[in-house]
N, C-alpha and C. Protein backbone atom coordinates (compact mmCIF):
# COMPACT_ATOMS: atom_id res chain seq x y z
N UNK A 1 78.49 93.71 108.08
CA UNK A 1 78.98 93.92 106.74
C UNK A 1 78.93 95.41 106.44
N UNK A 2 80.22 96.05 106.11
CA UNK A 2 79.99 97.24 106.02
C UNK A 2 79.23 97.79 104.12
N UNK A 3 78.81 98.91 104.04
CA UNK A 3 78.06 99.03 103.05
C UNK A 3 78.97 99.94 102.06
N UNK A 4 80.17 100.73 102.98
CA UNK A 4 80.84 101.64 102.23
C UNK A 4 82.39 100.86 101.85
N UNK A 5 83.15 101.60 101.38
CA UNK A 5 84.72 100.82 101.28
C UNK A 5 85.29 102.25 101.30
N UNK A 6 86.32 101.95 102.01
CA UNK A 6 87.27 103.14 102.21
C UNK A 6 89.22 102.07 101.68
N UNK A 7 89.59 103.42 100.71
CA UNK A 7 90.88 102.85 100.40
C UNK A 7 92.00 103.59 100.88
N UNK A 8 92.63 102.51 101.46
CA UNK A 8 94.01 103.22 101.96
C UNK A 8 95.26 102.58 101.32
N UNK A 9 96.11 103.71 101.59
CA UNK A 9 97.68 102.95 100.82
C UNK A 9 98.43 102.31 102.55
N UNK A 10 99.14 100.94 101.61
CA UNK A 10 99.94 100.69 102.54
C UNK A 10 101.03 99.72 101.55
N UNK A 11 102.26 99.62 102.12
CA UNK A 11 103.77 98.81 101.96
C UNK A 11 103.83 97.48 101.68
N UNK A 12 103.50 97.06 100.67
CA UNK A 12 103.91 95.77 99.89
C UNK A 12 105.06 95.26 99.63
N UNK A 13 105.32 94.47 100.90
CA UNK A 13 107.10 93.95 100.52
C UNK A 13 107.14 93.14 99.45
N UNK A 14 105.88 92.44 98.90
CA UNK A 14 106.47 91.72 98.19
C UNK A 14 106.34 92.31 96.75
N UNK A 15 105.93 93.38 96.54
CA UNK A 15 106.01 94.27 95.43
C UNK A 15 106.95 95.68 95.63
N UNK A 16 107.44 95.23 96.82
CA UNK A 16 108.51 96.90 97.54
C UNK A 16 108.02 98.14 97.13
N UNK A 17 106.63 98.37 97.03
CA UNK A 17 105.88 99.81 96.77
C UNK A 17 104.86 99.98 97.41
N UNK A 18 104.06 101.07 97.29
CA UNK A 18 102.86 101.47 97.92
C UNK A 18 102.10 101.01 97.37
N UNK A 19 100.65 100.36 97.82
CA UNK A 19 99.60 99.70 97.04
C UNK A 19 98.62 100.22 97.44
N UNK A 20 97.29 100.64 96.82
CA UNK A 20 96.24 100.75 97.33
C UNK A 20 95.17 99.57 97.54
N UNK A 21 94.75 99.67 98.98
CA UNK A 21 93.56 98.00 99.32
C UNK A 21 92.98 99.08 100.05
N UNK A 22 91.34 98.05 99.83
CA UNK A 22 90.16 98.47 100.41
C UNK A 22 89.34 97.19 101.15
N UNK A 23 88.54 97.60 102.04
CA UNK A 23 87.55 96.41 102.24
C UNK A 23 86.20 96.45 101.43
N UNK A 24 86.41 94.85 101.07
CA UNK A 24 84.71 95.57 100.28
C UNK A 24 83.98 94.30 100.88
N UNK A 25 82.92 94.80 100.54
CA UNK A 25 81.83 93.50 101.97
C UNK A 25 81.67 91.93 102.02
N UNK A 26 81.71 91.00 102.59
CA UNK A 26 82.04 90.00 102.07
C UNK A 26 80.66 89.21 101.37
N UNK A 27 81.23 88.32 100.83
CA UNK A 27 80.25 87.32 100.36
C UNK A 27 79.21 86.63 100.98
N UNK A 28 78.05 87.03 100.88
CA UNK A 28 77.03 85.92 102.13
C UNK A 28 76.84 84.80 101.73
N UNK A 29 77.14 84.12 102.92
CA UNK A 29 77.21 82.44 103.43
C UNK A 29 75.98 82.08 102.74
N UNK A 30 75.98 81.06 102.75
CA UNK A 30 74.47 80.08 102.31
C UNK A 30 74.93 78.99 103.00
N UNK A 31 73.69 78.16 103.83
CA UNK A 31 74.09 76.51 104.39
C UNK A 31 72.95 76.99 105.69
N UNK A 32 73.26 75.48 106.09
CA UNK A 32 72.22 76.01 107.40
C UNK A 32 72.75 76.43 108.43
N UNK A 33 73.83 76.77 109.18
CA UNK A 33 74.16 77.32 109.78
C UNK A 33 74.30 78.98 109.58
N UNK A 34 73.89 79.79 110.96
CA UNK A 34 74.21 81.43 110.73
C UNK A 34 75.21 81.52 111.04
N UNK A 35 75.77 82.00 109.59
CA UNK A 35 77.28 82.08 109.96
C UNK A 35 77.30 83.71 109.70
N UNK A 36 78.06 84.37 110.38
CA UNK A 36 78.42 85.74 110.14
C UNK A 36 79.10 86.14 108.97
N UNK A 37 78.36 87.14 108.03
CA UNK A 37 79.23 87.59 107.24
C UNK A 37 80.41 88.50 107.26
N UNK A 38 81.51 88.17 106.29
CA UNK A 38 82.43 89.08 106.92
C UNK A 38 83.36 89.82 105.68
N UNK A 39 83.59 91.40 106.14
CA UNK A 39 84.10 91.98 104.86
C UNK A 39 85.77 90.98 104.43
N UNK A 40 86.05 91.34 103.14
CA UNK A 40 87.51 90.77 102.66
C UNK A 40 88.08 92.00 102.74
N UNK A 41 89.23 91.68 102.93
CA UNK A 41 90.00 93.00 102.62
C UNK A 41 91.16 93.16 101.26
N UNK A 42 90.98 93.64 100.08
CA UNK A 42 90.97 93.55 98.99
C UNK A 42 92.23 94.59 98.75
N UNK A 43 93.27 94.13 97.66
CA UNK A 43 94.60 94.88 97.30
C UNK A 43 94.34 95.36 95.98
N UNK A 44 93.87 96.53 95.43
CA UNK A 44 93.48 97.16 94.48
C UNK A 44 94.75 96.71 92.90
N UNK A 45 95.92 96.47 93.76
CA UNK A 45 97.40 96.66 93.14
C UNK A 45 97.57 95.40 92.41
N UNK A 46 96.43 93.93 92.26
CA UNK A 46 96.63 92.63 92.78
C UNK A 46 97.03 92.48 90.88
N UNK A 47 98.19 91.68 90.81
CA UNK A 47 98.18 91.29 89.15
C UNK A 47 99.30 90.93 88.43
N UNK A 48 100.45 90.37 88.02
CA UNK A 48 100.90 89.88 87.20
C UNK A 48 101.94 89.82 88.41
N UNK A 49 102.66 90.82 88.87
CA UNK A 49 103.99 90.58 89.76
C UNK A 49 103.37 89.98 91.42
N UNK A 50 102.03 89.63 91.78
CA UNK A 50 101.55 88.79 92.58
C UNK A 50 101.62 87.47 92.31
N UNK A 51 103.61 86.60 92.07
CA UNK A 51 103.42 85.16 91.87
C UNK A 51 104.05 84.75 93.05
N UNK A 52 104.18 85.33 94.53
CA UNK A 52 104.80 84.75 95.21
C UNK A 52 104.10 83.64 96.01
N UNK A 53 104.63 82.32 96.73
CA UNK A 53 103.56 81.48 97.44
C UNK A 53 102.58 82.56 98.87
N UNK A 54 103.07 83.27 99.19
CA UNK A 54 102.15 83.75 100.24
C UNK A 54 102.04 85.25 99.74
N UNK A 55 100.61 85.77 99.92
CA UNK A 55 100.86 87.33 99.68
C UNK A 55 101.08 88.21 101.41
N UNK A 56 102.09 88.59 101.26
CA UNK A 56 102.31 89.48 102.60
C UNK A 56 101.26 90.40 103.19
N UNK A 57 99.84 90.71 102.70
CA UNK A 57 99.27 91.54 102.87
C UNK A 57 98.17 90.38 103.66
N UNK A 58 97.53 89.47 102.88
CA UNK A 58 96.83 88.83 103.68
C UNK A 58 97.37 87.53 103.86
N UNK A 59 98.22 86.81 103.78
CA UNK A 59 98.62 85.45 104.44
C UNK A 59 98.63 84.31 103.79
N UNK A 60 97.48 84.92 102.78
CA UNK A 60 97.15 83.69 101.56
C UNK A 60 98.18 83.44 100.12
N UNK A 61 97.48 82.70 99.65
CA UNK A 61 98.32 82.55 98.38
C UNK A 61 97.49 83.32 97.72
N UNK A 62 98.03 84.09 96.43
CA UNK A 62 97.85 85.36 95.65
C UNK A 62 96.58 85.20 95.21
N UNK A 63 96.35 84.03 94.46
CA UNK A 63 94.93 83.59 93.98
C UNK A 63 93.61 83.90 94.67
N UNK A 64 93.86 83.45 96.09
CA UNK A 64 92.93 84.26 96.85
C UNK A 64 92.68 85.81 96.90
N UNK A 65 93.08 86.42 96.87
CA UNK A 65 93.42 88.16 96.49
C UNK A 65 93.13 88.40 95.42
N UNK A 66 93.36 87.70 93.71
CA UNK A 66 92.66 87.95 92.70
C UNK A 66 91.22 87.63 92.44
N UNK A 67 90.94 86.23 93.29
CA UNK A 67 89.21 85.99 93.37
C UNK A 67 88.62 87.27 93.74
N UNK A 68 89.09 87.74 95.08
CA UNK A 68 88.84 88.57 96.20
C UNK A 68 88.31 89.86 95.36
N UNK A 69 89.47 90.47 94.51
CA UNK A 69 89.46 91.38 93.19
C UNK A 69 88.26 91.22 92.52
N UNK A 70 88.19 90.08 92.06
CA UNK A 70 87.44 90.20 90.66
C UNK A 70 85.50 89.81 91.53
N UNK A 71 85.82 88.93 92.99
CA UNK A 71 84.31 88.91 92.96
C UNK A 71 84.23 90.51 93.64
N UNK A 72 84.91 91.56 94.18
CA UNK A 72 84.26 92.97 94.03
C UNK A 72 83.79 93.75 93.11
N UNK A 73 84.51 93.88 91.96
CA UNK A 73 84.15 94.35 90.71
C UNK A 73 84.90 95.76 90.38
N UNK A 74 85.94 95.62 91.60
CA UNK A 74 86.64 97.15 91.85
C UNK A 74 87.67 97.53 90.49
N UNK A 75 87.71 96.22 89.74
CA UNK A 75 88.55 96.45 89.00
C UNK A 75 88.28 96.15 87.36
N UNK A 76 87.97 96.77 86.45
CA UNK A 76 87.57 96.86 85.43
C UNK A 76 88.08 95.92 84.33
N UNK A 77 89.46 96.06 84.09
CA UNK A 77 90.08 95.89 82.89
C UNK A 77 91.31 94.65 83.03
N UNK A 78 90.75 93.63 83.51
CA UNK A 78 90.66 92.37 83.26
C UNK A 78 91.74 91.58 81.83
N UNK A 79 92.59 90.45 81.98
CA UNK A 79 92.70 90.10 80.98
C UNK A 79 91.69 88.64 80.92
N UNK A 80 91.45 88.39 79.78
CA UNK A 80 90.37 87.23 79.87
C UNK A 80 90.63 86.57 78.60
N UNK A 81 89.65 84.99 78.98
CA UNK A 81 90.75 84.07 78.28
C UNK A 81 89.01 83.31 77.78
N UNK A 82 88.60 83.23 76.67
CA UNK A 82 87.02 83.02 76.23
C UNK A 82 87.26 80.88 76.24
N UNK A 83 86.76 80.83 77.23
CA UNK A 83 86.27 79.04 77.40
C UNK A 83 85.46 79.04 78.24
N UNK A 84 85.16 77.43 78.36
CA UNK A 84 83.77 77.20 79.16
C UNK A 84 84.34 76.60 80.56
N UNK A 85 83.42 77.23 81.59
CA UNK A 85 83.73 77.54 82.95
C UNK A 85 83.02 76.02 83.20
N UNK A 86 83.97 75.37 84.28
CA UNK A 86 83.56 74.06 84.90
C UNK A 86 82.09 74.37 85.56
N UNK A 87 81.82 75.50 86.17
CA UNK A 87 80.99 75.82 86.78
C UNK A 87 79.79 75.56 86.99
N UNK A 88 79.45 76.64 85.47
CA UNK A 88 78.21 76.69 84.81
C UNK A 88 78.25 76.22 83.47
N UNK A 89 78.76 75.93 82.95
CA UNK A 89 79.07 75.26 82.09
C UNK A 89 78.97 76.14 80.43
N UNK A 90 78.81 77.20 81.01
CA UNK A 90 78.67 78.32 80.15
C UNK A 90 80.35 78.82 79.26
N UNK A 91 79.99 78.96 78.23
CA UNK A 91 81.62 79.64 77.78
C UNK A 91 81.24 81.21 77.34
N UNK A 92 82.37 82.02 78.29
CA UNK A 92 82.11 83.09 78.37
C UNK A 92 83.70 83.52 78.56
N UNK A 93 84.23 84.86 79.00
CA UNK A 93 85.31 85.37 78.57
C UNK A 93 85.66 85.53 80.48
N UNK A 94 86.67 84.29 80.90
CA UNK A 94 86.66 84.23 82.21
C UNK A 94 88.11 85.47 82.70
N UNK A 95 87.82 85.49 83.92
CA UNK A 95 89.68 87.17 83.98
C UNK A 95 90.09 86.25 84.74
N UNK A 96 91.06 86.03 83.82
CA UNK A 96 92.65 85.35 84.47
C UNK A 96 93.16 86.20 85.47
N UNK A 97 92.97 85.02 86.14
CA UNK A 97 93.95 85.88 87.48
C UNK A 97 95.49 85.65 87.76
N UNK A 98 96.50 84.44 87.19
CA UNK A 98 97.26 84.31 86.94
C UNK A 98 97.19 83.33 85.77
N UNK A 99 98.56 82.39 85.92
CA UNK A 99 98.81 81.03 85.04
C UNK A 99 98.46 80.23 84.75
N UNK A 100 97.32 79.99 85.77
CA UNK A 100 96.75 78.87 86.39
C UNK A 100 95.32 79.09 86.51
N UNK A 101 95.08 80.21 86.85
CA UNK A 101 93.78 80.43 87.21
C UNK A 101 92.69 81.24 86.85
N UNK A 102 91.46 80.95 86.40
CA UNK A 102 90.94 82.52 85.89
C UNK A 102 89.16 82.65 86.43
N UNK A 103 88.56 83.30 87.01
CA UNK A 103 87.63 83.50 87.32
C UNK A 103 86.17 83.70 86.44
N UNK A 104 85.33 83.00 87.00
CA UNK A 104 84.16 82.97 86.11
C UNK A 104 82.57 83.80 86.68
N UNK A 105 82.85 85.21 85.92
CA UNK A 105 81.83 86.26 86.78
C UNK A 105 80.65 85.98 86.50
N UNK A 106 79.93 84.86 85.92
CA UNK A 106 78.63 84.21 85.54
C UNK A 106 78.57 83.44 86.78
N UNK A 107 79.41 82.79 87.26
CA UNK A 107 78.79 82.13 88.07
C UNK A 107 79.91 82.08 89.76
N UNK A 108 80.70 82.49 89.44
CA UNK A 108 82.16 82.56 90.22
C UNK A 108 82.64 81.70 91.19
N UNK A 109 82.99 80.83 90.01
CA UNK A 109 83.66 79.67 89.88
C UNK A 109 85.05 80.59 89.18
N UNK A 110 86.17 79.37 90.65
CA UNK A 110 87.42 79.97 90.17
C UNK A 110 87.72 78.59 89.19
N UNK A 111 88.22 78.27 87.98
CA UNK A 111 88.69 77.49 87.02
C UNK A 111 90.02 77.17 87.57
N UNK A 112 90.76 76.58 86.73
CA UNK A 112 92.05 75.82 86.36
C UNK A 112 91.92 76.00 84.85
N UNK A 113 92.89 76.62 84.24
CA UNK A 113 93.16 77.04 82.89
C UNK A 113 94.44 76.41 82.27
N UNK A 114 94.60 76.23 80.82
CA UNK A 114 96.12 76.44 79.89
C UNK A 114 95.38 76.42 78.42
N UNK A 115 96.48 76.85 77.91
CA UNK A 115 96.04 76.79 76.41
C UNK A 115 96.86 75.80 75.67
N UNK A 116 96.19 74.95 74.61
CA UNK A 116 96.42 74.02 73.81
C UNK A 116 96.74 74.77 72.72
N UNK A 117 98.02 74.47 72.23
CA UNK A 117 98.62 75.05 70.54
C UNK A 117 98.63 73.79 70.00
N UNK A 118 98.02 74.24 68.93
CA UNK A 118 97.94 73.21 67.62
C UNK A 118 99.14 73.56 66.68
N UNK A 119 99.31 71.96 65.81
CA UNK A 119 100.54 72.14 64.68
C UNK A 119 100.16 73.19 63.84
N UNK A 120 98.98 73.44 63.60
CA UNK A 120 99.01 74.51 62.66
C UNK A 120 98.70 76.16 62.86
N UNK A 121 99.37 76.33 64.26
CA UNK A 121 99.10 77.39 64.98
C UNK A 121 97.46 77.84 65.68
N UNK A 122 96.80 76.82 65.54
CA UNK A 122 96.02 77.44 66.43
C UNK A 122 95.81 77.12 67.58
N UNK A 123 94.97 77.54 68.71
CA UNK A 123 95.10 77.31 70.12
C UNK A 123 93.31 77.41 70.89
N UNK A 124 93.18 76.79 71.81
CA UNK A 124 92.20 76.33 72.14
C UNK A 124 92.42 76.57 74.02
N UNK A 125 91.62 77.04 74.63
CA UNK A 125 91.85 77.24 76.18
C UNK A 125 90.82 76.45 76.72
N UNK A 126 91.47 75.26 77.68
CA UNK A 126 90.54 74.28 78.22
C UNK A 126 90.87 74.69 79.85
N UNK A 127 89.43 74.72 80.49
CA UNK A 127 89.40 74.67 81.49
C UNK A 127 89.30 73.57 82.57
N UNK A 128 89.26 73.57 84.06
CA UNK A 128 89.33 72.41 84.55
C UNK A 128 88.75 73.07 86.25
N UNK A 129 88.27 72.34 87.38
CA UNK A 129 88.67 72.18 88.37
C UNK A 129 90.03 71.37 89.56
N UNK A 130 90.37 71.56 90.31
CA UNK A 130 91.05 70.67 91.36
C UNK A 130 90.57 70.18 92.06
C-alpha cells in the first residue's frame, strides 16, 4: 500500500478532455483470510457528466469511481442530500454521487437515494439499499 499519491493527467474519452487521477491507498480487508491490500486508482475529474454504463478509465460503472472519490477524501465540496443512511442508521448529510446514489462518510455505506415531493411542495429524501 503505497503511503504517498502522485497525480497525473490523462485522456478521458468519455469526457473528451484531460482529467486529473491519482492512486490513493486502498481500503484494508477485514475477514479471515490475508488478503492483500491494494491501492484504487482514483479520477480527481469524477461528477455529474460521469453517467455513462462503463467508465473508460477503470472498466467499472461510474459509481464505483465516485465511492472510490469520496472514500479518499481528495475531494472536498460534495453535493449532499441530509437522510438516514441504511448503514448506520444515522441521518447525516450523505455526497451524492449521482441519481441514484450517495455515499455515507459515517460509516461508508454506499445508499440508494430519491426524493419524495409532497402536494404541498415539500420533499423528503428516503434512502435504501439493493
Amino acid at each position: 500500500m503505497s503511503d504517498k499519491t502522485e497525480t497525473r493527467t490523462t485522456y478521458c474519452s468519455h469526457c473528451t478532455k484531460e482529467v486529473q487521477v491519482t492512486v490513493s491507498p486502498g481500503t484494508p480487508r477485514s475477514g479471515q483470510a490475508n488478503l492483500k491490500e491494494s491501492d484504487d486508482f482514483v479520477c480527481l475529474d469524477f461528477g455529474d457528466k460521469c453517467d455513462g454504463d462503463i467508465c473508460p478509465l477503470s472498466q467499472y460503472r461510474p459509481v464505483v469511481m465516485g465511492v472510490r472519490l469520496a472514500r479518499s477524501g481528495l475531494k472536498e465540496d460534495w453535493t449532499t442530500v441530509r437522510a438516514q443512511c441504511e448503514g448506520c442508521g444515522q441521518i447525516t448529510d450523505l455526497k451524492v454521487l449521482d441519481a441514484e446514489h450517495a455515499f455515507c462518510s459515517l460509516c461508508g455505506t454506499t445508499n440508494t437515494w430519491m426524493v419524495l415531493e409532497f402536494d404541498d411542495n415539500g420533499k423528503v429524501a428516503v434512502t435504501g439499499r439493493k
